[in-house]
Protein backbone atom coordinates (compact mmCIF):
# COMPACT_ATOMS: atom_id res chain seq x y z
CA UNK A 1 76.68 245.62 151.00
CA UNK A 2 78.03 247.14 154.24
CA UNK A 3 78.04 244.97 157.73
CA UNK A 4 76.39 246.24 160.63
CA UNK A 5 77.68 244.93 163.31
CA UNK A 6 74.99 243.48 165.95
CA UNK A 7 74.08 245.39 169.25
CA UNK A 8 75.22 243.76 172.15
CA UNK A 9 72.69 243.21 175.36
CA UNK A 10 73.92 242.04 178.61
CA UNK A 11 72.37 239.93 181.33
CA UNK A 12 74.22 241.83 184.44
CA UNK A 13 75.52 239.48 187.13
CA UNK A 14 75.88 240.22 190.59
CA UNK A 15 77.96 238.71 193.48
CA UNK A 16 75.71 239.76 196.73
CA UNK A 17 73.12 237.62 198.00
CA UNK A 18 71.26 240.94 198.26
CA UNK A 19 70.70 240.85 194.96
CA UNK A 20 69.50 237.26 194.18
CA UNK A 21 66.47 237.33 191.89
CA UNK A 22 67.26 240.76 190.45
CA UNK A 23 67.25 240.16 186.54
CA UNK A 24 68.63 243.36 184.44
CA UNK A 25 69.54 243.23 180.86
CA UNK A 26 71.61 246.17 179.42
CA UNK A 27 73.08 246.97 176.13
CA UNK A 28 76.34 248.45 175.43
CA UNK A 29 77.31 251.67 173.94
CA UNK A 30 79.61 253.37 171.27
CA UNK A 31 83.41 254.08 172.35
CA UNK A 32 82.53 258.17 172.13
CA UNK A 33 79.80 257.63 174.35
CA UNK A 34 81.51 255.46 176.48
CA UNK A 35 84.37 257.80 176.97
CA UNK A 36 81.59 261.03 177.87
CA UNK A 37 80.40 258.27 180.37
CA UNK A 38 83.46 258.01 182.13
CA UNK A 39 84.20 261.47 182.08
CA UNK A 40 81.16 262.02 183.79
CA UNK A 41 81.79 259.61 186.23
CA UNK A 42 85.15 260.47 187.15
CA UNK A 43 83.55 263.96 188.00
CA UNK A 44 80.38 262.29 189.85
CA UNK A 45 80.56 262.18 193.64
CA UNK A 46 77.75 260.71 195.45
CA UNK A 47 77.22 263.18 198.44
CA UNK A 48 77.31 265.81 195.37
CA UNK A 49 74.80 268.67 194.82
CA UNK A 50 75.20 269.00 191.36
CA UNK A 51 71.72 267.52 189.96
CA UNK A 52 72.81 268.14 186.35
CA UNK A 53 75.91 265.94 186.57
CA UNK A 54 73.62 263.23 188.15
CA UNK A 55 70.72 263.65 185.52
CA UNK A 56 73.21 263.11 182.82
CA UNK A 57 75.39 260.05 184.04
CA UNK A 58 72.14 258.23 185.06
CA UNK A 59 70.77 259.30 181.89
CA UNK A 60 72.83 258.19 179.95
CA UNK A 61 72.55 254.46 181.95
CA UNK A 62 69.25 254.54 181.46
CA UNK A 63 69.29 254.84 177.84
CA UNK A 64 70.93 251.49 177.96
CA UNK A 65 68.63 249.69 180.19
CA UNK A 66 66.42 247.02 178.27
CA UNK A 67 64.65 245.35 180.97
CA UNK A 68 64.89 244.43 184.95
CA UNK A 69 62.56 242.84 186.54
CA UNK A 70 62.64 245.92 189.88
CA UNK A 71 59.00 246.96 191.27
CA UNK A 72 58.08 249.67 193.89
CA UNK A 73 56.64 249.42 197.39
CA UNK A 74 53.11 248.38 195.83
CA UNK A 75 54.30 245.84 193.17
CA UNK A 76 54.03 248.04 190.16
CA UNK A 77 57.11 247.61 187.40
CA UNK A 78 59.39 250.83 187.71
CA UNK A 79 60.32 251.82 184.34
CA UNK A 80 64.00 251.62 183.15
CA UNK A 81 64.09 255.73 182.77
CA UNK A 82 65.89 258.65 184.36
CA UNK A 83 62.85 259.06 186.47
CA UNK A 84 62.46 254.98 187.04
CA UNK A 85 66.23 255.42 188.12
CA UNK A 86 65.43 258.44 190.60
CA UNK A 87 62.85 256.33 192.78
CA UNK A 88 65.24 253.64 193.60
CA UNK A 89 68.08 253.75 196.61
CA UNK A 90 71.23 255.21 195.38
CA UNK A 91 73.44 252.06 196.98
CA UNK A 92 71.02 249.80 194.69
CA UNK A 93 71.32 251.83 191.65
CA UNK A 94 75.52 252.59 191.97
CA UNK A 95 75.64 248.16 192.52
CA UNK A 96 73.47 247.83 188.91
CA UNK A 97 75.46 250.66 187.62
CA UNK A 98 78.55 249.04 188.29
CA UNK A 99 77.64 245.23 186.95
CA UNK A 100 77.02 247.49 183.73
CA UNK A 101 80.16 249.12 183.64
CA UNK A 102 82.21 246.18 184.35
CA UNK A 103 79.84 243.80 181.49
CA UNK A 104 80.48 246.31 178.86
CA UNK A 105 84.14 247.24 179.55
CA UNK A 106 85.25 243.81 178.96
CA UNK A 107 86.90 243.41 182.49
CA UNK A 108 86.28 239.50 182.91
CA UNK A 109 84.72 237.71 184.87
CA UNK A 110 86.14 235.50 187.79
CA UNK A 111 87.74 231.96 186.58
CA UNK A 112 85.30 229.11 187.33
CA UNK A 113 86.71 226.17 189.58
CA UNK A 114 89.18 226.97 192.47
CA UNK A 115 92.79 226.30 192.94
CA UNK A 116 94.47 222.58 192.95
CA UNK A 117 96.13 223.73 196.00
CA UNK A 118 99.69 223.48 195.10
CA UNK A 119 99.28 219.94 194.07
CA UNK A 120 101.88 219.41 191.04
CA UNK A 121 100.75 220.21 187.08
CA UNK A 122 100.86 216.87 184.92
CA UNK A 123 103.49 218.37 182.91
CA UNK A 124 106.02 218.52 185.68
CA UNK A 125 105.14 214.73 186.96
CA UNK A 126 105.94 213.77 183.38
CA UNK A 127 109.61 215.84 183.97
CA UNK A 128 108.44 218.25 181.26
CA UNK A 129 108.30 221.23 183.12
CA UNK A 130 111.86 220.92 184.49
CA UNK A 131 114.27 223.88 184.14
CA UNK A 132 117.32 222.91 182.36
CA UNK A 133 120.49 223.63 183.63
CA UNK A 134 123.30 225.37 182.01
CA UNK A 135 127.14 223.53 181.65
CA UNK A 136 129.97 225.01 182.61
CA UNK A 137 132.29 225.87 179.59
């Protein structure tokens, strides 16, 4: 018996306010396709022309997208295709696009709690964390 290892699907976070309430669940892809996807992207300017190199990048995101909760002007669910993609604002779609690229490429996410401000690590109150010296011969 062979293992299959399972497909991952990610809940995307994002760090505007903007965004608050949007919900959008990806899944990851292969390393190959991966690596097409940032070839694509490296070559992907947004004030380009080029509607084929926009079709596939956005296509290929697409494939990916499981759910998000995004409607149109009128309340109706826009579908998580190439042509669901093409009705939304490109700003919107590059800030969902990039939550997905940063979920699936492993790059973490920030540390929870904040600094202790400088204040002194129990190891050095206990004189653990002291640097020894070195004697003279």
């Amino acid at each position: 018996m062979g293992f299959k290892p399972p497909k991952k699907i990610y809940k995307l976070q994002f760090e505007t306010e903007e965004l608050d309430g949007l919900e959008v669940r990806a899944r990851s892809m292969s390393i190959g396709q991966y690596g097409k996807l940032l070839k694509l992207f490296i070559t992907f300017d947004s004030d380009s022309t080029d509607g084929a190199v926009v079709d596939k990048l956005f296509g290929e995101f697409s494939k990916c997208l499981v759910s998000w909760n995004v409607e149109d002007e009128d309340g109706s669910p826009v579908p998580t295709t190439l042509e669901g993609l093409k009705t939304q604002d490109m700003n919107f779609i590059m800030q969902i696009f990039m939550a997905w690229m940063k979920a699936i490429s492993g790059v973490p996410a920030p540390l929870l709690g904040g600094s202790k401000n400088g204040a002194t690590s129990q190891e050095q109150s206990l004189g653990l964390g002291a640097i020894s010296q070195s004697r003279r011969s």
